[in-house]
Protein backbone atom coordinates (compact mmCIF):
# COMPACT_ATOMS: atom_id res chain seq x y z
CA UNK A 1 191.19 93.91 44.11
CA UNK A 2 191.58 91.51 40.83
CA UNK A 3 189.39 88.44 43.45
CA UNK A 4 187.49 90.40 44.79
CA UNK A 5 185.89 91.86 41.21
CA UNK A 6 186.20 88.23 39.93
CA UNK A 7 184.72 87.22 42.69
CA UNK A 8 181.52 89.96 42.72
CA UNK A 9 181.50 88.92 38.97
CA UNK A 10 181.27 85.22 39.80
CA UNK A 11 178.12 86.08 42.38
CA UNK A 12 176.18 88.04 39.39
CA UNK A 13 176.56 85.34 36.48
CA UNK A 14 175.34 82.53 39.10
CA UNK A 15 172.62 84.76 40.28
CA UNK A 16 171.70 85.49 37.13
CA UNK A 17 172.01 82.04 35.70
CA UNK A 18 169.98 80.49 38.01
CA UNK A 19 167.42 83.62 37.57
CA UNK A 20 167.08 83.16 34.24
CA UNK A 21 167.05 79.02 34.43
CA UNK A 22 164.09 79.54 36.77
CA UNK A 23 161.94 81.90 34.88
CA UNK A 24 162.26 79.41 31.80
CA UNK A 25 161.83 76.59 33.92
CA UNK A 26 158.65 78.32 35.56
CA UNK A 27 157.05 79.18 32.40
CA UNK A 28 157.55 75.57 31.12
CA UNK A 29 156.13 74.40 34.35
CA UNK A 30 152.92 76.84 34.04
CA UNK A 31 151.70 75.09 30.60
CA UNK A 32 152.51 71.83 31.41
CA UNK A 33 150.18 72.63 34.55
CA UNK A 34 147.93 73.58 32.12
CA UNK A 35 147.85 70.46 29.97
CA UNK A 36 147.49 68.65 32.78
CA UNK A 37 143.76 69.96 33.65
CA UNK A 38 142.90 68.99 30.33
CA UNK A 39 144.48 65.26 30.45
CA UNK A 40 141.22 62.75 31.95
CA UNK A 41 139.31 63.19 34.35
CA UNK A 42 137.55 66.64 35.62
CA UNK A 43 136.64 67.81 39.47
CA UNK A 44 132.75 68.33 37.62
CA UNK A 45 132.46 65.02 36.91
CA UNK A 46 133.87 63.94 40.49
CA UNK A 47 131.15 66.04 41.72
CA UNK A 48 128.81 64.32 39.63
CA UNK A 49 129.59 61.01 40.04
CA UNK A 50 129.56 61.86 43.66
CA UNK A 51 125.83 62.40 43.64
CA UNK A 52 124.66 59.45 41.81
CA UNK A 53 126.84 57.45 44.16
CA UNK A 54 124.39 58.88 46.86
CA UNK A 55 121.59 57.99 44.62
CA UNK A 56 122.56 54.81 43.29
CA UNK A 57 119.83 52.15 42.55
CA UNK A 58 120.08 48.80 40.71
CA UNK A 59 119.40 50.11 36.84
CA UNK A 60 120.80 49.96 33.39
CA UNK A 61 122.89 53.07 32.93
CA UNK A 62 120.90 54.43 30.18
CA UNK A 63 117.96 55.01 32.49
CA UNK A 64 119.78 57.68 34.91
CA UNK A 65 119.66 60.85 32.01
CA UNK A 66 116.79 61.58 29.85
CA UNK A 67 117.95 61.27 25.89
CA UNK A 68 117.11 64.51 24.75
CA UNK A 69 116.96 66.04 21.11
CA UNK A 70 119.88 67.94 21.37
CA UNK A 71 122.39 65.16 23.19
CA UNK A 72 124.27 64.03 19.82
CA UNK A 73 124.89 67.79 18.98
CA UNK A 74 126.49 68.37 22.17
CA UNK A 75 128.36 65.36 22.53
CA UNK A 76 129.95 66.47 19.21
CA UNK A 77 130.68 69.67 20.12
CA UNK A 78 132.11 68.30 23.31
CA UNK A 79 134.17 65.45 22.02
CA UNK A 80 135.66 67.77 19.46
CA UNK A 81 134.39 66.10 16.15
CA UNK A 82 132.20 69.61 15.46
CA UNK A 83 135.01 72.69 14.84
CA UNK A 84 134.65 75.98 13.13
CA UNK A 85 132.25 77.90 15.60
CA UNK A 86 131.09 78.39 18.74
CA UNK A 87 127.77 78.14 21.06
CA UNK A 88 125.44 79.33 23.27
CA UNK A 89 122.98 77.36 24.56
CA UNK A 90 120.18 79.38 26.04
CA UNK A 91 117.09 78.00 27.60
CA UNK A 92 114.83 78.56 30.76
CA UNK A 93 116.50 77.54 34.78
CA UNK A 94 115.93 73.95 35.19
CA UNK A 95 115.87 72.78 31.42
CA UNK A 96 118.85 70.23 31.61
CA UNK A 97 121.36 72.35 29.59
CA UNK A 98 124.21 72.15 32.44
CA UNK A 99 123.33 68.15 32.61
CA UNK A 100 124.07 67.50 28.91
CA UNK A 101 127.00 69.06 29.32
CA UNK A 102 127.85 67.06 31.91
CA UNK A 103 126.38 63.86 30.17
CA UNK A 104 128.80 64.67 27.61
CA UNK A 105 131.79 65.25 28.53
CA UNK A 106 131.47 61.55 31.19
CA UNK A 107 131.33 60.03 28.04
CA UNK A 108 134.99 61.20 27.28
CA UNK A 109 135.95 61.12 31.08
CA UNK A 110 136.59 65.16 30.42
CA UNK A 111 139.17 64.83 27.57
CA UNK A 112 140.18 68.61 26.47
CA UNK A 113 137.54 69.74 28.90
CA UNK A 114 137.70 72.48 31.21
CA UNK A 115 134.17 73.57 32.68
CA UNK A 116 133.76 76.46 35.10
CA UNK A 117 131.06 78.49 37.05
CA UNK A 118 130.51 82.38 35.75
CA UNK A 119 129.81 84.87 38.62
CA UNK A 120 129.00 88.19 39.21
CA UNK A 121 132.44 89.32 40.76
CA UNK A 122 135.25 89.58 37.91
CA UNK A 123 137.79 88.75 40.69
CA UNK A 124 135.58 85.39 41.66
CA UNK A 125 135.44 84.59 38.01
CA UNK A 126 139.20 85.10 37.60
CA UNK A 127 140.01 82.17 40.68
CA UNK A 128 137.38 80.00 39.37
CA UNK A 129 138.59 80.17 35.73
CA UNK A 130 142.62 79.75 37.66
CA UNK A 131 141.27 76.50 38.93
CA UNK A 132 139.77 75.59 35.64
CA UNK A 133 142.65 75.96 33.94
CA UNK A 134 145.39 75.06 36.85
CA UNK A 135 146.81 78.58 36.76
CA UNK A 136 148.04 80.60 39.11
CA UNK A 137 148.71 83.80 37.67
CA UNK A 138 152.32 83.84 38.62
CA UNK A 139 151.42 84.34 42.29
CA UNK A 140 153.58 80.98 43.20
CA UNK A 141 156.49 83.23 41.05
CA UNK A 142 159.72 83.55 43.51
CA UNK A 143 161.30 85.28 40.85
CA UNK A 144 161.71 88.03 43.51
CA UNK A 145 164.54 86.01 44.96
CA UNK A 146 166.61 86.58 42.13
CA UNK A 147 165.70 90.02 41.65
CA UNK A 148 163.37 89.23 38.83
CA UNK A 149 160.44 91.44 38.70
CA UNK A 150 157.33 89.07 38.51
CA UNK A 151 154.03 90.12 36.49
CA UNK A 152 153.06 93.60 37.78
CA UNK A 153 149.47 93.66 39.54
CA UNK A 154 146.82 94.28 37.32
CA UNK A 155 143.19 93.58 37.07
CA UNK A 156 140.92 90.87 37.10
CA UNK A 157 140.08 91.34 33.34
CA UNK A 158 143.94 91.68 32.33
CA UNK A 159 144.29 88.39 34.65
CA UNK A 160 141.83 86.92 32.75
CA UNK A 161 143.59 88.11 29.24
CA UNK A 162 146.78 86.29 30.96
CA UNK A 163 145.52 83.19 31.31
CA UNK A 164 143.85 83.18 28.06
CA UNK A 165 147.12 83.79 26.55
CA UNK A 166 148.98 80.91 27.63
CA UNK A 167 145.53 79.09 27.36
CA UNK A 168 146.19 79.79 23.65
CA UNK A 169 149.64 78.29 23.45
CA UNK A 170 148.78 75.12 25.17
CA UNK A 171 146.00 74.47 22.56
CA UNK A 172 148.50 75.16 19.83
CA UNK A 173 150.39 72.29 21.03
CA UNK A 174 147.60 69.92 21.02
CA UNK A 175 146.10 70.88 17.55
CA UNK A 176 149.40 69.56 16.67
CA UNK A 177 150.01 66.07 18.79
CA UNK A 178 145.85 65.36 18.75
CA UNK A 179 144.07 67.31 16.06
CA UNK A 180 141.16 68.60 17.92
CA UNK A 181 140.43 71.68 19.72
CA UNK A 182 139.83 72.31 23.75
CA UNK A 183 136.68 72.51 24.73
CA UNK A 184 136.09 75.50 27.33
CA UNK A 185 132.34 75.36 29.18
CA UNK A 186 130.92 78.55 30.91
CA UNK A 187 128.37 77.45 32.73
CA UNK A 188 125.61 79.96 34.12
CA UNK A 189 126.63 83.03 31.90
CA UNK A 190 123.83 85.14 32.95
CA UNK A 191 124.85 85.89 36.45
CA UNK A 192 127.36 88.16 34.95
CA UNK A 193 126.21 91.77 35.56
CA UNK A 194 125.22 93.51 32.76
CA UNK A 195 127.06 96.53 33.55
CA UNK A 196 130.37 97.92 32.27
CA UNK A 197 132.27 95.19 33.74
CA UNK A 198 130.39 92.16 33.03
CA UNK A 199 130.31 93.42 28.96
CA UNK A 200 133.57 94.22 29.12
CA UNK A 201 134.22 90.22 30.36
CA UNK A 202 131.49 89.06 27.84
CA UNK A 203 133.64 90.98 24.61
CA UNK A 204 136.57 89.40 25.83
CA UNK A 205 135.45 86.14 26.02
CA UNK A 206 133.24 86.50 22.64
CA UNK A 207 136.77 87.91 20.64
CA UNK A 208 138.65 84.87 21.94
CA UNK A 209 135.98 82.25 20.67
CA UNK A 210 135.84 84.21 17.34
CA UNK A 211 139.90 83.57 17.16
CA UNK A 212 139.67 80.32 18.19
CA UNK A 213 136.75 78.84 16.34
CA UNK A 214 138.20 80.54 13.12
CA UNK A 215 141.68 78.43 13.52
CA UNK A 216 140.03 75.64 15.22
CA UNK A 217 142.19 75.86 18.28
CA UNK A 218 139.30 75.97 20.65
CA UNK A 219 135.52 75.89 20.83
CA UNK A 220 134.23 77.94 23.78
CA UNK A 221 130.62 76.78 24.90
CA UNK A 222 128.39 79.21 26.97
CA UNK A 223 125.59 78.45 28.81
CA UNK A 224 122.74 80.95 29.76
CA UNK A 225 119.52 80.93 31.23
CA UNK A 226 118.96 84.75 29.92
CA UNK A 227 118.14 86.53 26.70
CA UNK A 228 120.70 89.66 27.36
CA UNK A 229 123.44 86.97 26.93
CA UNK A 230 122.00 86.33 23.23
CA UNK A 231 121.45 89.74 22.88
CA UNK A 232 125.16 90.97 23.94
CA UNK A 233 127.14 88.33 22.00
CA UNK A 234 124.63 88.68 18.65
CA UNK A 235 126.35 92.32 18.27
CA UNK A 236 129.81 90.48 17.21
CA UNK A 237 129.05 87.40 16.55
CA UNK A 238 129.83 85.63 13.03
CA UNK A 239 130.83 82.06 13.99
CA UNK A 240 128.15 81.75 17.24
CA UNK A 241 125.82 78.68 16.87
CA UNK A 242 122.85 79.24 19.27
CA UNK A 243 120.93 75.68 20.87
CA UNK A 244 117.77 76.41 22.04
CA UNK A 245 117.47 74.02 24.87
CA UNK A 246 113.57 73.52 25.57
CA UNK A 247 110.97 71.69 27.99
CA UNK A 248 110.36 68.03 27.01
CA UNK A 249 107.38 67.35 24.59
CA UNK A 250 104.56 65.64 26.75
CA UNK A 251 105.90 61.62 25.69
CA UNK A 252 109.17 62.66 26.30
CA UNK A 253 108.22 64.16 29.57
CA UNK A 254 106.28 60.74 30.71
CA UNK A 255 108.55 58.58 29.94
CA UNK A 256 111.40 60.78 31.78
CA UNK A 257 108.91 60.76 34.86
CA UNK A 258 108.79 56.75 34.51
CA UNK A 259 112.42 56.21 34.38
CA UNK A 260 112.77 58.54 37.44
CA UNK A 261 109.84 57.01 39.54
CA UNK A 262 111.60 53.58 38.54
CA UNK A 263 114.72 54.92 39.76
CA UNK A 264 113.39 56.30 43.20
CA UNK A 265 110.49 53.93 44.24
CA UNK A 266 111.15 50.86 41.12
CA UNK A 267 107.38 51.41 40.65
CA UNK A 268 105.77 52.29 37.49
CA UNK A 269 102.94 54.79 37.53
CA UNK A 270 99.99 54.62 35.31
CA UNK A 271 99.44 56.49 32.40
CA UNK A 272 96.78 58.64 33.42
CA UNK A 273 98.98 59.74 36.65
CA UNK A 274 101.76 60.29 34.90
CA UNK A 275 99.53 63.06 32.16
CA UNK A 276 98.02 64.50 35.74
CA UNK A 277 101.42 65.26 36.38
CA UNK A 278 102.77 66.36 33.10
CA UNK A 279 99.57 68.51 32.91
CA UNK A 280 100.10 70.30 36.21
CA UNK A 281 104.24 71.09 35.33
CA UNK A 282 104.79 70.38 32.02
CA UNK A 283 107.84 69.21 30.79
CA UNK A 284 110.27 70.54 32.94
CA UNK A 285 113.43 68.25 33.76
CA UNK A 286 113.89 69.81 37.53
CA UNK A 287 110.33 70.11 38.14
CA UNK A 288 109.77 66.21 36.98
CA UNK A 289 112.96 64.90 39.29
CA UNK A 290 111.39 66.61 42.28
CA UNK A 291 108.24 65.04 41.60
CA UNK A 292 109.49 61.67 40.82
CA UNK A 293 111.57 61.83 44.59
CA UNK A 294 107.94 62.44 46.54
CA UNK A 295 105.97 59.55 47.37
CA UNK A 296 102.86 61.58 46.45
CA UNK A 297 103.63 62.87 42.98
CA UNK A 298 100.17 65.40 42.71
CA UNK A 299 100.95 66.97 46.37
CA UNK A 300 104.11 67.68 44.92
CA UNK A 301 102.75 69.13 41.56
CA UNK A 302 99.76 71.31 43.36
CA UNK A 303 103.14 72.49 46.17
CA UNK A 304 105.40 73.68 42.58
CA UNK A 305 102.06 76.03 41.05
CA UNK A 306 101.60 77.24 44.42
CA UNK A 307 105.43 77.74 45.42
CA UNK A 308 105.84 79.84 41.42
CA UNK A 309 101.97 81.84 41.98
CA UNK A 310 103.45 83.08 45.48
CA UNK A 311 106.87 84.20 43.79
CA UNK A 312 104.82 86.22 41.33
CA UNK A 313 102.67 87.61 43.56
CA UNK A 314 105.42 88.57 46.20
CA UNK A 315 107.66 89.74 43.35
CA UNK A 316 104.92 91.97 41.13
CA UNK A 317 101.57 92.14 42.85
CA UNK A 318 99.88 95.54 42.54
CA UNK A 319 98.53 97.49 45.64
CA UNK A 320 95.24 99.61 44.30
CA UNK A 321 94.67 103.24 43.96
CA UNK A 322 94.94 103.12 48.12
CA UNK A 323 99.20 103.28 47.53
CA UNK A 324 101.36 105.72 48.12
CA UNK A 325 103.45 107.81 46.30
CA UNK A 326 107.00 106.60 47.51
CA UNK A 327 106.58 103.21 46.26
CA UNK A 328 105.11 104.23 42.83
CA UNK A 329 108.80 102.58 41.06
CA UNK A 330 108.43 99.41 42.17
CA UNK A 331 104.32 100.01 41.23
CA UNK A 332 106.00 101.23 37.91
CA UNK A 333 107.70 97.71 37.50
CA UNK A 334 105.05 95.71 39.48
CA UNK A 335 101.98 96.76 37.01
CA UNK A 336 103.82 96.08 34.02
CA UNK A 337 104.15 92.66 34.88
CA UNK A 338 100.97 92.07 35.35
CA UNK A 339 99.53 93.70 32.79
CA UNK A 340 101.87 91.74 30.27
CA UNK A 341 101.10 88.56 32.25
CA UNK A 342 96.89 89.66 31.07
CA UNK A 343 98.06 89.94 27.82
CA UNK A 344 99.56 86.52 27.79
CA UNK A 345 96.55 85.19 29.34
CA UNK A 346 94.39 86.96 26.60
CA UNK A 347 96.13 85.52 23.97
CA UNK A 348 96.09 81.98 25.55
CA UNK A 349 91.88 82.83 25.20
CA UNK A 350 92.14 83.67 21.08
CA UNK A 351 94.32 80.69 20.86
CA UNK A 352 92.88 77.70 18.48
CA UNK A 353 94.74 75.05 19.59
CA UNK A 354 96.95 75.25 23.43
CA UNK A 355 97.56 71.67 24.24
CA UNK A 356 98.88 68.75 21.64
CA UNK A 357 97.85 65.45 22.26
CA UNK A 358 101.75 64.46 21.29
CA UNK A 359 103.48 67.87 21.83
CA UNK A 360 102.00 68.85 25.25
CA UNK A 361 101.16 72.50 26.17
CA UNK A 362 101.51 75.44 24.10
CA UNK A 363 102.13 78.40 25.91
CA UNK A 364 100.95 81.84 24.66
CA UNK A 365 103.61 83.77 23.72
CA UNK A 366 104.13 87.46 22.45
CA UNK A 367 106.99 89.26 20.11
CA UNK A 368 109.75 90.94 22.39
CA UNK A 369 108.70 94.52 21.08
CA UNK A 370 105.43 93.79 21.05
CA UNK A 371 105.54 93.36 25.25
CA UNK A 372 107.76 96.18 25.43
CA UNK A 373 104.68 98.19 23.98
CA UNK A 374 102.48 96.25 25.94
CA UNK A 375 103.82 97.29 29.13
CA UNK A 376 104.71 100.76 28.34
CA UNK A 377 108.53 100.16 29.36
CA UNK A 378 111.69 98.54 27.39
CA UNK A 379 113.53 97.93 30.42
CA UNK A 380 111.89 95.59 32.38
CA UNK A 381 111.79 92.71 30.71
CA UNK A 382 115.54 91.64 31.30
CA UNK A 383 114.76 91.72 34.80
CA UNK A 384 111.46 89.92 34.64
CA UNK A 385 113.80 87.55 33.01
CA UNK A 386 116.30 87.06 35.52
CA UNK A 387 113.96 86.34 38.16
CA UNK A 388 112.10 83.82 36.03
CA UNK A 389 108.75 85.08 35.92
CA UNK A 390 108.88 85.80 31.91
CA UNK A 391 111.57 83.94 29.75
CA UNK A 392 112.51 85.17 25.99
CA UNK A 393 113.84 82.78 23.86
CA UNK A 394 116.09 82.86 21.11
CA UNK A 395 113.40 84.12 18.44
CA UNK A 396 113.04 87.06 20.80
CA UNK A 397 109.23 85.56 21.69
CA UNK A 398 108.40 86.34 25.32
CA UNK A 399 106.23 83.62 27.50
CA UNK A 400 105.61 82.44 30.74
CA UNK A 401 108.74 80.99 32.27
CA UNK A 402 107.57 77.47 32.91
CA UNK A 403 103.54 75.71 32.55
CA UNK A 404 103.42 76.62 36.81
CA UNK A 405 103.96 80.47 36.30
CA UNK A 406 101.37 80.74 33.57
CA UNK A 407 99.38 78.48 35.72
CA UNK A 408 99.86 81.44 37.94
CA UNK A 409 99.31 84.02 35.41
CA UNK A 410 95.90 82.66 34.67
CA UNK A 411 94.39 82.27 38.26
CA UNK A 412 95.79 85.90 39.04
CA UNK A 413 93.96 87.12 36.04
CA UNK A 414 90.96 84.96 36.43
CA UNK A 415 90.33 86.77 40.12
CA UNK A 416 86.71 88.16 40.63
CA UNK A 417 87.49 92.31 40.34
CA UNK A 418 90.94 91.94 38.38
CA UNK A 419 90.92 94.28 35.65
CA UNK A 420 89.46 96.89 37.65
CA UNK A 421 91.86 96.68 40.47
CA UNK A 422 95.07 96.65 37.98
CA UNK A 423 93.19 99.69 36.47
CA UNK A 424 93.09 101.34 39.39
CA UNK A 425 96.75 100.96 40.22
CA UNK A 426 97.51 102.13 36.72
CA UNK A 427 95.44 105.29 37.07
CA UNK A 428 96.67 105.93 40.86
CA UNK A 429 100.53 105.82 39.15
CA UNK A 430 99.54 108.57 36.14
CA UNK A 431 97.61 110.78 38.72
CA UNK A 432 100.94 110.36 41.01
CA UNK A 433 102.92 110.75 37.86
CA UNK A 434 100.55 114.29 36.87
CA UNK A 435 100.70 115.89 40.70
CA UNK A 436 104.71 115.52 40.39
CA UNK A 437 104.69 117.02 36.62
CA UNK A 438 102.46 120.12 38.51
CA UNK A 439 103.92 123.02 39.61
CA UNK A 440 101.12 125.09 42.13
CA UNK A 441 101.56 129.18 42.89
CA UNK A 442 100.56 130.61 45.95
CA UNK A 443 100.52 134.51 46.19
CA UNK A 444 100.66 135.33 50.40
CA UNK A 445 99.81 138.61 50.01
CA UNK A 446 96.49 138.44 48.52
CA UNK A 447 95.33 136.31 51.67
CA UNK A 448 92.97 137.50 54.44
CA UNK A 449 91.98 140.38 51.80
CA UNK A 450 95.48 141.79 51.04
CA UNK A 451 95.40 143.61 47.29
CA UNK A 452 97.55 144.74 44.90
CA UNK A 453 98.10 147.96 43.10
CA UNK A 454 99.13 148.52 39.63
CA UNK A 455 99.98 151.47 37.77
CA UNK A 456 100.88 152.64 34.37
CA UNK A 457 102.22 156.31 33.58
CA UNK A 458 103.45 158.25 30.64
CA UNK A 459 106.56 159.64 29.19
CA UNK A 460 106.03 162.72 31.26
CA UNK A 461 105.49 160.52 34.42
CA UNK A 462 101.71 161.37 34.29
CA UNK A 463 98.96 158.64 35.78
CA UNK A 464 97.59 157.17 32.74
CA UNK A 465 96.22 153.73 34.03
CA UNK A 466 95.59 152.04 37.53
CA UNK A 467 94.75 148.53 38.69
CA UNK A 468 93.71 146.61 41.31
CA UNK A 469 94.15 143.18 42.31
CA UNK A 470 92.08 141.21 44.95
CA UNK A 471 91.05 137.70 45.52
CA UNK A 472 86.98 136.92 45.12
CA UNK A 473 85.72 134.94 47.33
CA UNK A 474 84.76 131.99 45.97
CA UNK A 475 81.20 130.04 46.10
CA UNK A 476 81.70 127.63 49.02
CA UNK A 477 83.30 130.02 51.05
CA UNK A 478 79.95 132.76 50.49
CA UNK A 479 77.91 129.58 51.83
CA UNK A 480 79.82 128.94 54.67
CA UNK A 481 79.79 132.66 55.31
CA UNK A 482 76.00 132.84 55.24
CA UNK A 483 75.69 129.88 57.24
């Protein structure tokens, strides 16, 4: 009896022992896995490096990125020498914003960097931001074995708060061996929905940069291509830095377009070529490498104004007074597009001055509650937005998204019987709008001569007042008669 208790008692301490020796051993294990994605070297830049190994040609380094404006800010921000806040950067698709980011953190060899990819799907964002940070979420846990409950299940948002947590711990650690704060990238922040979830992901991300910025533990960067990040995030911020990432002025843009053409064909293009083609795209870093990789540069620039003209038109063209009713929403959404496009194109006419000889082109551009007014609708405009028609930047100013789409805008507008087919769609959605706000009574009985009596009587029940009802035949219907 005395063994076999010593014996059960024996089994429970060892079980236990080697329980409880695991859990601390797996918890020390999960944040020096941790650590360890922020030690040198970063999959991004394998990925990187990848591609200009595929694209390799016989130049000095510096001629491979474009030195923008902006580069020293981010590369202190990156590196960790800029603390105390953190940023968005918000600019139009295509701007360079991800490849500064990049840029910056090869120059430390990814250092205290950890970059991931935002989605849509909180449980895609979760697994990305796992292999971001090497975590696991306790799903390698055998705790079980040992009769150790693990975490419970939860959801992708409490996941998230998980690995934020011991996030948190592993950059106390460092503050105190290195001095400088983890640098956390979220690249492509607008493809987050903006629906209950995607805010609810958005507040939690924003209260953990306000925590860490504040004790210099962390600086979180985001990186959006749409207002409605600004917008969201401006509600709470107090340490947020915004970067404006732009197009490049027009010298910038030419001597981008000569480094590239170097790069693909080691030619160097003449100046006046190299304005044709900054005049037909502008500054635009994605539109520029495309153009530099074609052996005829123009083709390329008339194929980009046509490819962006046939995106608006398939996304918002109008279809005349001739449409019908059931497709009067997307009219709705379709109309005010183009009427804010006019408006842009309007003020591009009172303009004094839309092209610098240094600067480049200066697009027209219009208050963000002055195009809500414009178009009638405060809605729309975040999804004009996403699609990259219209872009608002962070002054709230609205414009065309890129020197192509108000290209676009401007040949659309400048088409023989314009105005008056756009006013016909407009008038075709009110009278559509009118016949469902109209309510028509039909009384059966009165047809083919049917009448109705009325009658009024006294206390007494005595006939005091009597009435007919008929319908009177109307004009038309006399002359067709005496036809």
């Amino acid at each position: 009896m005395f063994e076999s208790a010593l014996t059960t008692f024996a089994s429970i301490t060892i079980l236990g022992a080697v329980g409880y020796s695991y859990t601390r051993y797996y918890k020390w294990n999960v944040l020096r896995k941790m650590e360890n994605a922020f030690t040198p070297g970063d999959p991004v830049l394998d990925l990187a490096a990848r591609g200009k190994e595929m694209d390799k040609v016989n130049l000095p380094d510096e001629t491979h990125w474009v030195t923008r404006d902006d580069q020293d800010k981010i590369d202190a921000i990156v590196n960790g020498t800029r603390i105390g806040a953190y940023h968005l950067l918000i600019g139009e698709k295509g701007t360079g914003k991800s490849s500064m980011l990049i840029d910056a953190m090869a120059k430390i060899d990814g250092e205290g960097v950890a970059m991931l990819e935002a989605h849509a799907d909180l449980e895609i964002f979760r697994v990305r931001l796992g292999k971001a940070l090497d975590f696991e979420y306790h799903e390698d846990n055998i705790g079980s074995l040992f009769s150790i409950r693990g975490p419970r299940d939860a959801s992708a948002l409490l996941d998230i708060e998980r690995a934020f947590n011991k996030l948190e711990k592993v950059a106390l650690r460092r503050r105190d061996k290195v001095g400088r704060p983890l640098v956390i990238i979220i690249n492509s922040a607008h493809l987050l929905r903006d629906d209950e979830d995607g805010r609810d992901l958005l507040e939690l991300i924003q209260q953990r940069a306000e925590q860490w910025a504040a004790s210099n533990l962390a600086t979180m960067i985001i990186n959006s291509d749409d207002y409605w990040v600004y917008e969201r995030l401006k509600q709470l911020a107090t340490r947020m830095e915004v970067t404006a990432i732009m197009d490049l002025s027009k010298q910038k843009a030419m001597q981008a377009l000569k480094k590239f053409r170097l790069k693909y064909y080691n030619e160097e293009p003449s100046p006046s070529i190299l304005e044709q083609v900054y005049d037909k795209v502008g500054g635009r870093l994605n539109y520029l490498n495309r153009v530099a990789r074609n052996p005829d540069m123009l083709k390329v620039c008339d194929d980009i104004n046509r490819k962006e003209k046939t995106w608006f038109l398939n996304q918002c063209w109008i279809l005349g007074e001739e449409m019908d009713d059931d497709v009067m929403d997307q009219q709705k959404y379709a109309s005010a597009a183009m009427v804010l496009a006019k408006a842009l194109v309007d003020r591009e006419k009172d303009m004094t001055k839309t092209y610098d000889g240094e600067l480049g082109h200066i697009l027209p551009q219009i208050p963000l509650h002055e195009a809500r007014q414009i178009m009638t609708r405060a809605d729309f405009i975040q999804s004009y937005d996403h699609i990259n028609i219209f872009t608002i930047d962070s002054n709230a100013m609205v414009r065309a998204d890129s020197v192509p789409m108000q290209n676009a805008f401007r040949e659309v507008c400048s088409q023989e019987g314009f105005e008056e087919f756009l006013e016909a769609t407009l008038d075709r959605i009110s009278a559509i709008e009118s016949l469902g706000r109209t309510r028509e009574i039909t009384i059966k009985d009165l047809w083919n001569k049917g009448k109705y009596h009325f009658s009024t009587t006294n206390a007494r029940g005595n006939l005091e007042r009597k009435l007919t009802m008929e319908v009177e035949a109307g004009k038309e219907e006399d002359e067709d008669a005496g036809s």
